[in-house]
C-alpha atoms as a PDB file:
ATOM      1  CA  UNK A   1       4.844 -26.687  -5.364  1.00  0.00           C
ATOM      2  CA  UNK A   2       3.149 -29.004  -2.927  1.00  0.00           C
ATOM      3  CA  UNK A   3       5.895 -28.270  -0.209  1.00  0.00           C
ATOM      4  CA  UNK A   4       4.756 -24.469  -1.110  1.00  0.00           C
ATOM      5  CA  UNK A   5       1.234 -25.441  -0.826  1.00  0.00           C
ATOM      6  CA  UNK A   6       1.552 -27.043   2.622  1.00  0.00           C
ATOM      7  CA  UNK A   7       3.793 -24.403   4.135  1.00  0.00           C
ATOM      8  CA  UNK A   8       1.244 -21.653   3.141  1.00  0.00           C
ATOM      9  CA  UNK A   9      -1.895 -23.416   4.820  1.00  0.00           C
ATOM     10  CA  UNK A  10       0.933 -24.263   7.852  1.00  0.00           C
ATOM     11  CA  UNK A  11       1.321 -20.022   7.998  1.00  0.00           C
ATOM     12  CA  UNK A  12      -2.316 -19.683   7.766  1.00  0.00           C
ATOM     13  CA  UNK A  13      -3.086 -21.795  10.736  1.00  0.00           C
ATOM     14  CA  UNK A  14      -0.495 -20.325  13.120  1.00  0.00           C
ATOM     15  CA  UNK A  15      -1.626 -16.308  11.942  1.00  0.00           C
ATOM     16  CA  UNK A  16      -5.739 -17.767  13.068  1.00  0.00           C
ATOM     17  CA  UNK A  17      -4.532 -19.016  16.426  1.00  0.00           C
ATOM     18  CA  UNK A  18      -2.571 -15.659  16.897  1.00  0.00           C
ATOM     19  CA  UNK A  19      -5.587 -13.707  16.217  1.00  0.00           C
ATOM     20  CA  UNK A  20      -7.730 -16.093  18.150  1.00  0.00           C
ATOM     21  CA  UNK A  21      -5.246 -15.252  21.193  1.00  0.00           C
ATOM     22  CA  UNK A  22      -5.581 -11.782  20.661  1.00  0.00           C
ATOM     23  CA  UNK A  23      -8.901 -11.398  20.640  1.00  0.00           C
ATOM     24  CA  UNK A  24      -8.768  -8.946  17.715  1.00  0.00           C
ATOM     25  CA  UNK A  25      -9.991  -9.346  13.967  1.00  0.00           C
ATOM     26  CA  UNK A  26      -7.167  -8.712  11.528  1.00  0.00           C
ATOM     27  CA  UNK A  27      -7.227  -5.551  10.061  1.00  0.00           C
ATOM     28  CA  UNK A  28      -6.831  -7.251   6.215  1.00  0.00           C
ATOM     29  CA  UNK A  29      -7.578 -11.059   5.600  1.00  0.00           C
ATOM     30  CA  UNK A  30      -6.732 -12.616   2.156  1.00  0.00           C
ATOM     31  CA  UNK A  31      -7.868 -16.067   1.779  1.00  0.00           C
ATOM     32  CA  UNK A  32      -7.057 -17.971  -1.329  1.00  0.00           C
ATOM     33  CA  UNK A  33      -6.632 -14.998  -3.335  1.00  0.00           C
ATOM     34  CA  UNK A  34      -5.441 -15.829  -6.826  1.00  0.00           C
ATOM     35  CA  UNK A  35      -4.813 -13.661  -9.871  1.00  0.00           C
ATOM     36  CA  UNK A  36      -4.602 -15.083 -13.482  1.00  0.00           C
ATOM     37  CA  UNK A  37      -5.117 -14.357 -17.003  1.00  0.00           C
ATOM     38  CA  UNK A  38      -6.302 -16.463 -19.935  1.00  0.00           C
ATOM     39  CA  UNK A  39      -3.404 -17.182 -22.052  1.00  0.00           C
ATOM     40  CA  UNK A  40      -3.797 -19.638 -25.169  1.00  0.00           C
ATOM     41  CA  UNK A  41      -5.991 -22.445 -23.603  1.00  0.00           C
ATOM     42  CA  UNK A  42      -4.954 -21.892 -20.716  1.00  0.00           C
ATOM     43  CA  UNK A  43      -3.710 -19.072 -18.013  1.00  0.00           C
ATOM     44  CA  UNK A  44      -1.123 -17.219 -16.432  1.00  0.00           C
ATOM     45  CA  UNK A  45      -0.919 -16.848 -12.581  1.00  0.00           C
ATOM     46  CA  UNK A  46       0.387 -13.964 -11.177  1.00  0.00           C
ATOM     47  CA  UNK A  47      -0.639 -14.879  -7.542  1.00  0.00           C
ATOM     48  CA  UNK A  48      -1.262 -18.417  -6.198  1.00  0.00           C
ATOM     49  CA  UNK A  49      -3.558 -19.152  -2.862  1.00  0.00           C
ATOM     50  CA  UNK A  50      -2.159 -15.787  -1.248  1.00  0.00           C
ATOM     51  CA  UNK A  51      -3.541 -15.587   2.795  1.00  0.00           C
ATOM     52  CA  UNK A  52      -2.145 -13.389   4.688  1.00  0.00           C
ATOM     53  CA  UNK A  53      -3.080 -11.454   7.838  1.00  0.00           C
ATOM     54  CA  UNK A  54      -2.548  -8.024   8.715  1.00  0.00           C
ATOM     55  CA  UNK A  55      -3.025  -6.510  12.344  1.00  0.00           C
ATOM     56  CA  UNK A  56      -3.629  -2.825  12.944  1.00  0.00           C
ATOM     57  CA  UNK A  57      -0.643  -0.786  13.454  1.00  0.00           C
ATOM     58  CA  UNK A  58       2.059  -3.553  11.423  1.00  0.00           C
ATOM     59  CA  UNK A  59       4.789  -2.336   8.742  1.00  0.00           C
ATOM     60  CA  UNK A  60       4.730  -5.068   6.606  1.00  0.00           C
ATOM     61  CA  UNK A  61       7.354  -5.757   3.854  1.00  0.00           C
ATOM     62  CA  UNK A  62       6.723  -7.362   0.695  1.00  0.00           C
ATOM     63  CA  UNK A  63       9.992  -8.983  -1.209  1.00  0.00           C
ATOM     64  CA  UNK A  64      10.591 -11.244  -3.848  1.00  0.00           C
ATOM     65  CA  UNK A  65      12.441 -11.153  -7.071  1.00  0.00           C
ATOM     66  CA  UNK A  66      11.056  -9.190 -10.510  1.00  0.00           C
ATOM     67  CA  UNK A  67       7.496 -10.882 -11.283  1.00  0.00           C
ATOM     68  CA  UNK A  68       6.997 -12.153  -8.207  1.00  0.00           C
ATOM     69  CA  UNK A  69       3.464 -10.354  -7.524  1.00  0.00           C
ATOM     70  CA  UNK A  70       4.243  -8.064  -5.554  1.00  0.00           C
ATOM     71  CA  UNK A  71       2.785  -4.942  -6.899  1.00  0.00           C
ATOM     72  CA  UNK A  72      -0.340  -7.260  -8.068  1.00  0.00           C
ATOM     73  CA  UNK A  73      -0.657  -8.240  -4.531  1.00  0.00           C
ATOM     74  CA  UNK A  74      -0.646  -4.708  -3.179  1.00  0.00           C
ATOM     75  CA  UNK A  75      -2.969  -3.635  -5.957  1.00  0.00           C
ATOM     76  CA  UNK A  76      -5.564  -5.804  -4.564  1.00  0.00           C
ATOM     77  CA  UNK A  77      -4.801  -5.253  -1.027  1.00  0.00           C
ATOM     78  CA  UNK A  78      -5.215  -1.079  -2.325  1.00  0.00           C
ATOM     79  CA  UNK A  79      -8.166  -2.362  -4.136  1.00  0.00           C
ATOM     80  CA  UNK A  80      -7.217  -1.307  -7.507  1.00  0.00           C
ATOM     81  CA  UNK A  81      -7.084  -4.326  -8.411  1.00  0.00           C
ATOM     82  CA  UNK A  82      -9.242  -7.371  -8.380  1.00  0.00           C
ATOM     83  CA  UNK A  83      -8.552 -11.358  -7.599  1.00  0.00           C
ATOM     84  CA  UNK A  84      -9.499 -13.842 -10.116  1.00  0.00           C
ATOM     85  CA  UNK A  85     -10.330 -16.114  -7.064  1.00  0.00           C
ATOM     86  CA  UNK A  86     -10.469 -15.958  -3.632  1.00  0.00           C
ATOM     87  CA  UNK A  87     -11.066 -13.981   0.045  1.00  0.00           C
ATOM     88  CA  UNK A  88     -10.555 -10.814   0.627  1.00  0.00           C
ATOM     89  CA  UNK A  89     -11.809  -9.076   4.018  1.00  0.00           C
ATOM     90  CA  UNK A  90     -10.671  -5.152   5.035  1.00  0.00           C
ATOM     91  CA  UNK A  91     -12.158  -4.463   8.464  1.00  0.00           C
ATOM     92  CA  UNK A  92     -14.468  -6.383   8.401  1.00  0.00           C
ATOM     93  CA  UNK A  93     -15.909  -5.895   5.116  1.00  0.00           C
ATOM     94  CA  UNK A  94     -15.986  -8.381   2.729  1.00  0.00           C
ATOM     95  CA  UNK A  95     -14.376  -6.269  -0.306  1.00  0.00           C
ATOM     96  CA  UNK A  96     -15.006  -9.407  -2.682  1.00  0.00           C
ATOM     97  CA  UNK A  97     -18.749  -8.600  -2.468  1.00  0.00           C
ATOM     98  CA  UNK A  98     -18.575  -4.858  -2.812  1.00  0.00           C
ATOM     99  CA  UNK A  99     -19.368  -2.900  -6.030  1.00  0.00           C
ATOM    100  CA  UNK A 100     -17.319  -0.736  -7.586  1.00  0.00           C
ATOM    101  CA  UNK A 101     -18.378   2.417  -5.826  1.00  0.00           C
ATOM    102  CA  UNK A 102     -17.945   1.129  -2.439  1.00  0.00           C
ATOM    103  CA  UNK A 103     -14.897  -0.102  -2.855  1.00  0.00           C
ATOM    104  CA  UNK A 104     -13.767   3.750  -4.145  1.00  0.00           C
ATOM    105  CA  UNK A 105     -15.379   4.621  -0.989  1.00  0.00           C
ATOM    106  CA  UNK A 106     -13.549   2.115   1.697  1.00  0.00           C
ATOM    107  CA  UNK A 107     -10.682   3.319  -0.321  1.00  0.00           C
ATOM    108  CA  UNK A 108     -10.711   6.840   0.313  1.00  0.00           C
ATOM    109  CA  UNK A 109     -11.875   7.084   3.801  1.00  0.00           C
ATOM    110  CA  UNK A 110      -8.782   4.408   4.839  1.00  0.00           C
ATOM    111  CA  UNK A 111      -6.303   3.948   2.772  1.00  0.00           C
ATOM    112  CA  UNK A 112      -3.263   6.100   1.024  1.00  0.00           C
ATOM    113  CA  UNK A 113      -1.381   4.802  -1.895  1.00  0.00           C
ATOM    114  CA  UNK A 114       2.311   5.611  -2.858  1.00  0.00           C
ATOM    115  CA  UNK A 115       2.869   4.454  -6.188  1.00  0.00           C
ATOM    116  CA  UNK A 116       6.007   3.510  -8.259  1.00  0.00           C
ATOM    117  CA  UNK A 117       5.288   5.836 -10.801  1.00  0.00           C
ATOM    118  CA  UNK A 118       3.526   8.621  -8.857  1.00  0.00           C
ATOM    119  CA  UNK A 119       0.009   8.639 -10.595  1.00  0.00           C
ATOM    120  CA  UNK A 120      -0.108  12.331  -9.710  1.00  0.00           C
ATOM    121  CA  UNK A 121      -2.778  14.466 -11.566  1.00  0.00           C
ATOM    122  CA  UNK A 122      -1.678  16.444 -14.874  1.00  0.00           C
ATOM    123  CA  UNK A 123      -4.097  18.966 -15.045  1.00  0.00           C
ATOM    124  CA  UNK A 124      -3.567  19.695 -11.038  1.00  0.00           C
ATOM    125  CA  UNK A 125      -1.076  21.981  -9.723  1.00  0.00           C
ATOM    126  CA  UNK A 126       0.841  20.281  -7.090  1.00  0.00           C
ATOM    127  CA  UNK A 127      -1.053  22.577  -4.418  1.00  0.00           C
ATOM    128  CA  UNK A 128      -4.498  21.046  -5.504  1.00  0.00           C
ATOM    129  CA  UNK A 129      -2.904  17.618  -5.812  1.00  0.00           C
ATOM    130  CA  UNK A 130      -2.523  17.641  -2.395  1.00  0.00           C
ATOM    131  CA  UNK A 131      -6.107  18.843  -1.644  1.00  0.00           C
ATOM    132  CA  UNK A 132      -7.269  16.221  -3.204  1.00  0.00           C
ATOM    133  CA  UNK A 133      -7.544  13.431  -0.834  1.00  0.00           C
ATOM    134  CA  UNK A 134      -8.968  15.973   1.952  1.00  0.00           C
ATOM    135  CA  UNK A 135     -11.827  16.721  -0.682  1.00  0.00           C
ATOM    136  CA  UNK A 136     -12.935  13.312  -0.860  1.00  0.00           C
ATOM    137  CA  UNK A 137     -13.117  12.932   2.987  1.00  0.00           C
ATOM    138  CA  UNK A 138     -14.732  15.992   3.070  1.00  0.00           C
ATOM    139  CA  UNK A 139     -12.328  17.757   4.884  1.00  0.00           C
ATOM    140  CA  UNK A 140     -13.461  21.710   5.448  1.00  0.00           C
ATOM    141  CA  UNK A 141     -12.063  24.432   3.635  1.00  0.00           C
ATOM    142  CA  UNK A 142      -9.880  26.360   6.511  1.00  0.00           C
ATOM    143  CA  UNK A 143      -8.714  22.730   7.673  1.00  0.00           C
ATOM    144  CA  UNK A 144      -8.006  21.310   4.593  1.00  0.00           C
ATOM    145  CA  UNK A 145      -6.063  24.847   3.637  1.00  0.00           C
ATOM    146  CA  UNK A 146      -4.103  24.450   6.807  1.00  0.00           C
ATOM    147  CA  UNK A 147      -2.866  20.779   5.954  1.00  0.00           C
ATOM    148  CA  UNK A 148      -2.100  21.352   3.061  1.00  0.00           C
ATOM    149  CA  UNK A 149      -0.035  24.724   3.870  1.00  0.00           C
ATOM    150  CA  UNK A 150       2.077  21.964   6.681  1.00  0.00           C
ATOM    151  CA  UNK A 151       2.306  19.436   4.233  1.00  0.00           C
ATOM    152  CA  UNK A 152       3.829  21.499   1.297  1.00  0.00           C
ATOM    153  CA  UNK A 153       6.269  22.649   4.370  1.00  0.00           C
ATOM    154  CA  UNK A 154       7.351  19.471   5.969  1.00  0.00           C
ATOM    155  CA  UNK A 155       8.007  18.277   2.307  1.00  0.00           C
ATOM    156  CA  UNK A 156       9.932  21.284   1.938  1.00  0.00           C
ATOM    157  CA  UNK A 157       7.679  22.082  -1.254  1.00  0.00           C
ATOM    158  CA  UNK A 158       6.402  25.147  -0.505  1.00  0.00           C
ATOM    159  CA  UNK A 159       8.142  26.893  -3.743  1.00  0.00           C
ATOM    160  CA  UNK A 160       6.610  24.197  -6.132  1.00  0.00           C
ATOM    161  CA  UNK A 161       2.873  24.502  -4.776  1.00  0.00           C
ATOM    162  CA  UNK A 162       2.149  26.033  -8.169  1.00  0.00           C
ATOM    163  CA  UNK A 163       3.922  24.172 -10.756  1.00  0.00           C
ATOM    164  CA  UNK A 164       1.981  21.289 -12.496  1.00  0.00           C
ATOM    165  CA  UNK A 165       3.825  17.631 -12.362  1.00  0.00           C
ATOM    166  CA  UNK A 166       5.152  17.790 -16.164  1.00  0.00           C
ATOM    167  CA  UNK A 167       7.536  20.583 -14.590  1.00  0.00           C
ATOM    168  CA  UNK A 168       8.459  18.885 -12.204  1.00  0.00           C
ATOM    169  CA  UNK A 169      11.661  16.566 -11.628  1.00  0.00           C
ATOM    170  CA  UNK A 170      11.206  12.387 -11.436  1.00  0.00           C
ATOM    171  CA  UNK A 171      12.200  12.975  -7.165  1.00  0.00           C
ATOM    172  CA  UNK A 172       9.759  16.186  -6.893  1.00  0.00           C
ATOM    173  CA  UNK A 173       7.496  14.121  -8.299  1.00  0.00           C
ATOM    174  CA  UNK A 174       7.615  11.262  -6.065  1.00  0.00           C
ATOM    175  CA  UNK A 175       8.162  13.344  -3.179  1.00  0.00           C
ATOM    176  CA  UNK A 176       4.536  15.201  -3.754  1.00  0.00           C
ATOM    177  CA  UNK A 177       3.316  11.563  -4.343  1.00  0.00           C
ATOM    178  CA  UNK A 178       4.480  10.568  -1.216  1.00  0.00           C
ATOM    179  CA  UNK A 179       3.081  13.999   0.509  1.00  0.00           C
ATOM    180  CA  UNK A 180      -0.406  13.234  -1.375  1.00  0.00           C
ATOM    181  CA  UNK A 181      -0.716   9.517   0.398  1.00  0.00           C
ATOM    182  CA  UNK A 182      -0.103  10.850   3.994  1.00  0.00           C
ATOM    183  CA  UNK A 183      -1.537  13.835   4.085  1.00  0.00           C
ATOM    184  CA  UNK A 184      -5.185  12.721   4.813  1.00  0.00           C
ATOM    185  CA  UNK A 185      -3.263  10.297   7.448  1.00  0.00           C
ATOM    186  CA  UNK A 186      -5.169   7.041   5.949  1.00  0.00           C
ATOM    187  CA  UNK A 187      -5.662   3.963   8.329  1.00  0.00           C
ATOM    188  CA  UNK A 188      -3.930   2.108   6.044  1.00  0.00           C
ATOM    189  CA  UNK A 189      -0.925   3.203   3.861  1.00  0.00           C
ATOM    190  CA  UNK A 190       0.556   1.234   0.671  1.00  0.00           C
ATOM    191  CA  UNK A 191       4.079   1.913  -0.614  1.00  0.00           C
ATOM    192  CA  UNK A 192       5.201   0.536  -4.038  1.00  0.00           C
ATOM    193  CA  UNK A 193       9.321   1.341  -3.794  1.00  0.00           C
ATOM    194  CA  UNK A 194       8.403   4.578  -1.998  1.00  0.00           C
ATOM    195  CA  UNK A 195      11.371   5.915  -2.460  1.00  0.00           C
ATOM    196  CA  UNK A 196      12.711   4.635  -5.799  1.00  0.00           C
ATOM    197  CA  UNK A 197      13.364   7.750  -7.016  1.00  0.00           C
ATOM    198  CA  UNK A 198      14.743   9.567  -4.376  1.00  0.00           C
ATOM    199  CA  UNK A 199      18.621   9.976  -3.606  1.00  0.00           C
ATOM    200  CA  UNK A 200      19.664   8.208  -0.816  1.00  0.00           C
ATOM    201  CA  UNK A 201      19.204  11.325   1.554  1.00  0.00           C
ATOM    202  CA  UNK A 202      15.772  12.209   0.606  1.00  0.00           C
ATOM    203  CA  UNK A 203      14.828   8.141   0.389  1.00  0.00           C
ATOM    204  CA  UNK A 204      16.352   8.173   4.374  1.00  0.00           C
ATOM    205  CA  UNK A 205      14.070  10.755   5.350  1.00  0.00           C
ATOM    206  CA  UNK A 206      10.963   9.164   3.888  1.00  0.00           C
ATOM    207  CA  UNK A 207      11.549   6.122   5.723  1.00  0.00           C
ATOM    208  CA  UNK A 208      11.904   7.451   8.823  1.00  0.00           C
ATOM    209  CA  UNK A 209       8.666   9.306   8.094  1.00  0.00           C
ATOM    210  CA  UNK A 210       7.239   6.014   7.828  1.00  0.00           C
ATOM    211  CA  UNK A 211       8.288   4.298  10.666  1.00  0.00           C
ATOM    212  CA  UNK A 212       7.259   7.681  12.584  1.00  0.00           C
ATOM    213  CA  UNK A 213       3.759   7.085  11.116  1.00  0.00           C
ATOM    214  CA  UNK A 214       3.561   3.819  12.088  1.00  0.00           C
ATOM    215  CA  UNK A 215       4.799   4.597  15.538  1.00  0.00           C
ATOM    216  CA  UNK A 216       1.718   6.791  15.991  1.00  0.00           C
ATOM    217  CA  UNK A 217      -0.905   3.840  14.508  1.00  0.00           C
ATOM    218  CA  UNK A 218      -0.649   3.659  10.855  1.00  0.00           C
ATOM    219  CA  UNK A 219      -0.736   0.592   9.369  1.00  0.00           C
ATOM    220  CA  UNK A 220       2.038   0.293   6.748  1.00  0.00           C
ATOM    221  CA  UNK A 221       2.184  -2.289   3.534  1.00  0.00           C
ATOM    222  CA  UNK A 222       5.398  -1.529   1.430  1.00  0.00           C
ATOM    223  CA  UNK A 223       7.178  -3.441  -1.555  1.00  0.00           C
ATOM    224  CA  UNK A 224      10.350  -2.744  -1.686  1.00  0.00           C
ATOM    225  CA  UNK A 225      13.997  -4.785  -3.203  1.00  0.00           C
ATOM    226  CA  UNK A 226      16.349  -3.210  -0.386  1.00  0.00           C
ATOM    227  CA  UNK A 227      17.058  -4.730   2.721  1.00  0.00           C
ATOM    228  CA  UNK A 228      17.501  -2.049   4.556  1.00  0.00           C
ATOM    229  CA  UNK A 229      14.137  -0.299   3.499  1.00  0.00           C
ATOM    230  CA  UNK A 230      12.539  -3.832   4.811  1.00  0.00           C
ATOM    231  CA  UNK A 231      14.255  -2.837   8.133  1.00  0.00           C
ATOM    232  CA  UNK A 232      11.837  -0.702   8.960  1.00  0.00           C
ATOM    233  CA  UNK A 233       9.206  -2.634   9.373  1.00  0.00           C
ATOM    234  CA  UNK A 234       8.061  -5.637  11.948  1.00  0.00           C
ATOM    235  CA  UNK A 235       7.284  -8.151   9.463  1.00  0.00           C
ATOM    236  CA  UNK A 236       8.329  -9.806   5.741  1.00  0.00           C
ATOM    237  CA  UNK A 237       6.267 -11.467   3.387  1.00  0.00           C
ATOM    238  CA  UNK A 238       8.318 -13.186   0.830  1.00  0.00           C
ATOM    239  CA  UNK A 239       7.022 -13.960  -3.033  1.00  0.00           C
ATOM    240  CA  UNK A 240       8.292 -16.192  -5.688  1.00  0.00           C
ATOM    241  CA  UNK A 241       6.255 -16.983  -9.031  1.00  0.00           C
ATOM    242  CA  UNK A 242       3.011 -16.014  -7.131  1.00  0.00           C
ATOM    243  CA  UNK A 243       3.173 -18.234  -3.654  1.00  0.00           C
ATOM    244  CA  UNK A 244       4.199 -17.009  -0.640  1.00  0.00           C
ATOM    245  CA  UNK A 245       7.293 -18.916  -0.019  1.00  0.00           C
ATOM    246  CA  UNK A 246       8.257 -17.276   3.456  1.00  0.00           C
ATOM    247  CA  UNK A 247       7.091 -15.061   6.521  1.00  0.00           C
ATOM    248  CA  UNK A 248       9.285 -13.730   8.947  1.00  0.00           C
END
């Protein structure tokens, strides 16, 4: 735990001095972020002294074995979530100190979420679904009908605008999820095994959507088990019981 411990603050100095020599504030800063729950007389920790570094325009991997933290982490990163302890800055802003409402707000003007188990409206068609992200940034009505018209296409879609998600399939499903994160083009995007339930075609095509929006300045955060999924991206963050164990 100590070797942990020493290896963590060693990563932490060396990501400082690369900022420093860039010039640039990181994008996300976590400092000491730590997330427990009381248990007994005591607690269980689900992250331990997490800081990490983000730059604008990285596709960062997140890996680690079952119960590692690794949704937890994102979670807080997406700020859904919040740290029992710790630093947490998102440019610039320390989203520790923010209420409730403007961290909904930081959220929707920046960031786009692909979750595990799609979180997609019920009581939404799949068509309004969609529309929803452009409503909260306010997007106007012949603009926002336009993206979401090219969305529902490049998802190849167009025929389930309509339906609801209970009539939809487990892969529609994540495939509108995935549509529903990118389609407001956040600054910031968070995948949670975006392509879990995809077969391996569809899952292929995803991916290289993502690497095409990171070519063009999105910042990517993604948690996935496969190896090759991780190859996408520029940078891996490795968890085990909490710590950060590795970087590469």
């Amino acid at each position: 735990m100590n070797e942990q411990k020493l290896n963590a603050k060693e990563q932490e100095t060396n990501s400082e001095e690369l900022s420093m020599q860039n010039g640039v504030a990181p994008l996300i800063r976590t400092t000491n972020i730590t997330k427990s729950y009381p248990s007994g007389f005591g607690k269980v920790f689900v992250l331990r002294n997490i800081d990490l570094e983000v730059s604008e325009g990285e596709f960062i991997t997140i890996m680690g074995p079952s119960g590692a933290g690794k949704t937890t982490l994102l979670n807080i990163i997406g700020m859904l979530d919040e740290a029992s302890e710790g630093e947490y800055s998102f440019l610039d802003q320390d989203v520790h100190k923010l209420n409730e409402r403007k961290r909904a707000e930081l959220y929707k003007q920046h960031m786009g979420f692909i979750f595990q188990s799609y979180h997609l409206i019920d009581d939404l068609t799949v068509y309004e679904n969609l529309e929803t992200p452009l409503l909260y940034k306010k997007v106007k009505g012949a603009e926002r009908k336009s993206m979401v018209c090219d969305t529902l296409d490049r998802f190849q879609i167009v025929g389930k605008k309509d339906l609801f998600p209970s009539q939809l399939s487990g892969g529609q499903q994540q495939l509108v999820g995935v549509a529903r994160a990118v389609i407001a083009k956040p600054r910031l995007l968070l995948a949670d095994e975006p392509t879990g339930n995809l077969h391996s075609s569809q899952g292929e095509e995803i991916m290289q959507l993502l690497s095409k929006l990171n070519t063009e300045g999105t910042t990517i955060i993604q948690v996935t088990h496969s190896d090759k999924k991780a190859s996408y991206g520029n940078r891996i963050i490795y968890l085990k019981d909490g710590w950060i164990v590795d970087k590469l």
